[in-house]
C-alpha atoms as a PDB file:
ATOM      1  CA  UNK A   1       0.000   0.000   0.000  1.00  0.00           C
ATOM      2  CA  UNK A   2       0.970   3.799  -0.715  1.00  0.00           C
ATOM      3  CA  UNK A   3       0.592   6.493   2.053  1.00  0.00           C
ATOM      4  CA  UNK A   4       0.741  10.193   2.220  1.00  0.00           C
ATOM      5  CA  UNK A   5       4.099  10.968   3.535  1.00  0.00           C
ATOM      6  CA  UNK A   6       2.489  13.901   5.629  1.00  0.00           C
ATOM      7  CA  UNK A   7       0.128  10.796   7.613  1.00  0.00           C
ATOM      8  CA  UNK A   8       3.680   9.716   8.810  1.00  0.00           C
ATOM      9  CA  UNK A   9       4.750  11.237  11.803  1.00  0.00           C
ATOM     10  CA  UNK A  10       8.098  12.969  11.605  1.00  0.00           C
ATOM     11  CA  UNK A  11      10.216  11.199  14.043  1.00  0.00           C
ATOM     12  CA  UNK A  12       9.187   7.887  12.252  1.00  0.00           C
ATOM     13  CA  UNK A  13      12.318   6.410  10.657  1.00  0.00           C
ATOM     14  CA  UNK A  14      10.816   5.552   7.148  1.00  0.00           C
ATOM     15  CA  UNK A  15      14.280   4.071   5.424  1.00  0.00           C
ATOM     16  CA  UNK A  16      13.868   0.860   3.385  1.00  0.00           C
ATOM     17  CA  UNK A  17      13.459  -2.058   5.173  1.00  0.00           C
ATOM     18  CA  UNK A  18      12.480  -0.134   8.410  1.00  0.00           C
ATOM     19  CA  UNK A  19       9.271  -2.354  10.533  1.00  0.00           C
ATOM     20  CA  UNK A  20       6.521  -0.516  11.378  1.00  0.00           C
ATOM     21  CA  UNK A  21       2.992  -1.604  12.667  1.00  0.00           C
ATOM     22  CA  UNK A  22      -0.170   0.233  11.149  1.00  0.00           C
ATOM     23  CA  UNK A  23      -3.690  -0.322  11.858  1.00  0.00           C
ATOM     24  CA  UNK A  24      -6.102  -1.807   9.784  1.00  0.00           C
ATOM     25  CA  UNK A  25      -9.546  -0.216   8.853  1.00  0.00           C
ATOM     26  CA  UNK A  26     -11.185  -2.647  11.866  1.00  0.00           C
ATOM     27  CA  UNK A  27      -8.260  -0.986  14.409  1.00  0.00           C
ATOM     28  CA  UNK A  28      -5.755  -4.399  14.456  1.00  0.00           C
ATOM     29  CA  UNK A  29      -2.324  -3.607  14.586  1.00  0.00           C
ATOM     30  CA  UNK A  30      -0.765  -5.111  11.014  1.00  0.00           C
ATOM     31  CA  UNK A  31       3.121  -5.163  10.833  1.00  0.00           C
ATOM     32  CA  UNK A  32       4.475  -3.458   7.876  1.00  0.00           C
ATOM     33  CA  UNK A  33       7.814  -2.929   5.645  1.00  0.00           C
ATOM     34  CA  UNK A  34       9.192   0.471   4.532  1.00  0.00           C
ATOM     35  CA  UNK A  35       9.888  -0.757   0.819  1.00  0.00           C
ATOM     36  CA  UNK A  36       9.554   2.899  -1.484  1.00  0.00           C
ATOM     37  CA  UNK A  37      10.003   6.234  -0.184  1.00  0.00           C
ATOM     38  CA  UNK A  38       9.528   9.545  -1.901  1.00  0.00           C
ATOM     39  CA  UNK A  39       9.149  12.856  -1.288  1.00  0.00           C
ATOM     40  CA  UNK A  40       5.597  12.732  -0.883  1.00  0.00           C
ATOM     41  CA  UNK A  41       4.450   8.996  -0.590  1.00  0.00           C
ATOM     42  CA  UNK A  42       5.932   5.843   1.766  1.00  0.00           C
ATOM     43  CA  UNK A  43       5.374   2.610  -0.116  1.00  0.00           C
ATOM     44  CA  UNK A  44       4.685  -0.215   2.479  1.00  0.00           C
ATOM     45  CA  UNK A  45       4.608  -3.948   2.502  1.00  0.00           C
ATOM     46  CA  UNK A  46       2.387  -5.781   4.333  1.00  0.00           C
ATOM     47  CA  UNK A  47       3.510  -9.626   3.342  1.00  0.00           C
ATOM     48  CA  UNK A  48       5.279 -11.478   6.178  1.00  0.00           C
ATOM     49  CA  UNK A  49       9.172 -11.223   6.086  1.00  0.00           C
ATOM     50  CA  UNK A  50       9.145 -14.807   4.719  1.00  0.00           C
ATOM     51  CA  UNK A  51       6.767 -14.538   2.009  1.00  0.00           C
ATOM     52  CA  UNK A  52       8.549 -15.823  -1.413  1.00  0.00           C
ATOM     53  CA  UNK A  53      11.177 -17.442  -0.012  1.00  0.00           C
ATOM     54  CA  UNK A  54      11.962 -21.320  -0.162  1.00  0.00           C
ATOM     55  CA  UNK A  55      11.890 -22.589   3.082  1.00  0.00           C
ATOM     56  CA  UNK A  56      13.463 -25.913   4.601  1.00  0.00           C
ATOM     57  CA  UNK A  57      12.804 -27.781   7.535  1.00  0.00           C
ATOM     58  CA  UNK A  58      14.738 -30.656   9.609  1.00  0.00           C
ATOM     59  CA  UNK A  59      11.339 -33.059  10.805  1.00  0.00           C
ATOM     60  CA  UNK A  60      11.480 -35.601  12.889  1.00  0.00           C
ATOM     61  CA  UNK A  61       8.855 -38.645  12.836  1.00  0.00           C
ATOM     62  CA  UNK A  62       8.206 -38.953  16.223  1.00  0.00           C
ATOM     63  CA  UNK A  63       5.252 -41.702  16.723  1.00  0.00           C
ATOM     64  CA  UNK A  64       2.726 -43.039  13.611  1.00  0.00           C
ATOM     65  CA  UNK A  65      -0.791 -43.714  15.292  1.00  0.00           C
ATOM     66  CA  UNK A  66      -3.212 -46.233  13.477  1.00  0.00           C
ATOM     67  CA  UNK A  67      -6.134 -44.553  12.662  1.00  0.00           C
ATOM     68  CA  UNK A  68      -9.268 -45.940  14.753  1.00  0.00           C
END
């Protein structure tokens, strides 16, 4: 999403890749990602941190239960 740079307050770090939390139209808090910055606009992200990435886990089986 694209905000007005003057809805930012002004001691608000708003460098790429700075984490903020916004509100949502409901009032819950939604963590955000600085990820475009102008003069007159703040481009945020609101995908989790790991979104597009390949991820890989270490599982171990621990116990297989026969279904009743």
């Amino acid at each position: 999403m694209t905000v007005d740079r003057a809805r930012v307050p002004d001691n608000i770090n708003v460098d790429i890749g700075t984490r903020l939390q916004v509100r949502t139209a409901e009032g819950r808090p939604m963590p955000v990602t600085v990820v475009g910055v102008d003069d007159t606009s703040v481009k945020l992200d609101g995908n989790h941190p790991l979104a597009g990435r390949d991820l890989v886990f270490d599982v171990e089986l621990v116990e297989i239960v026969q279904a009743a």
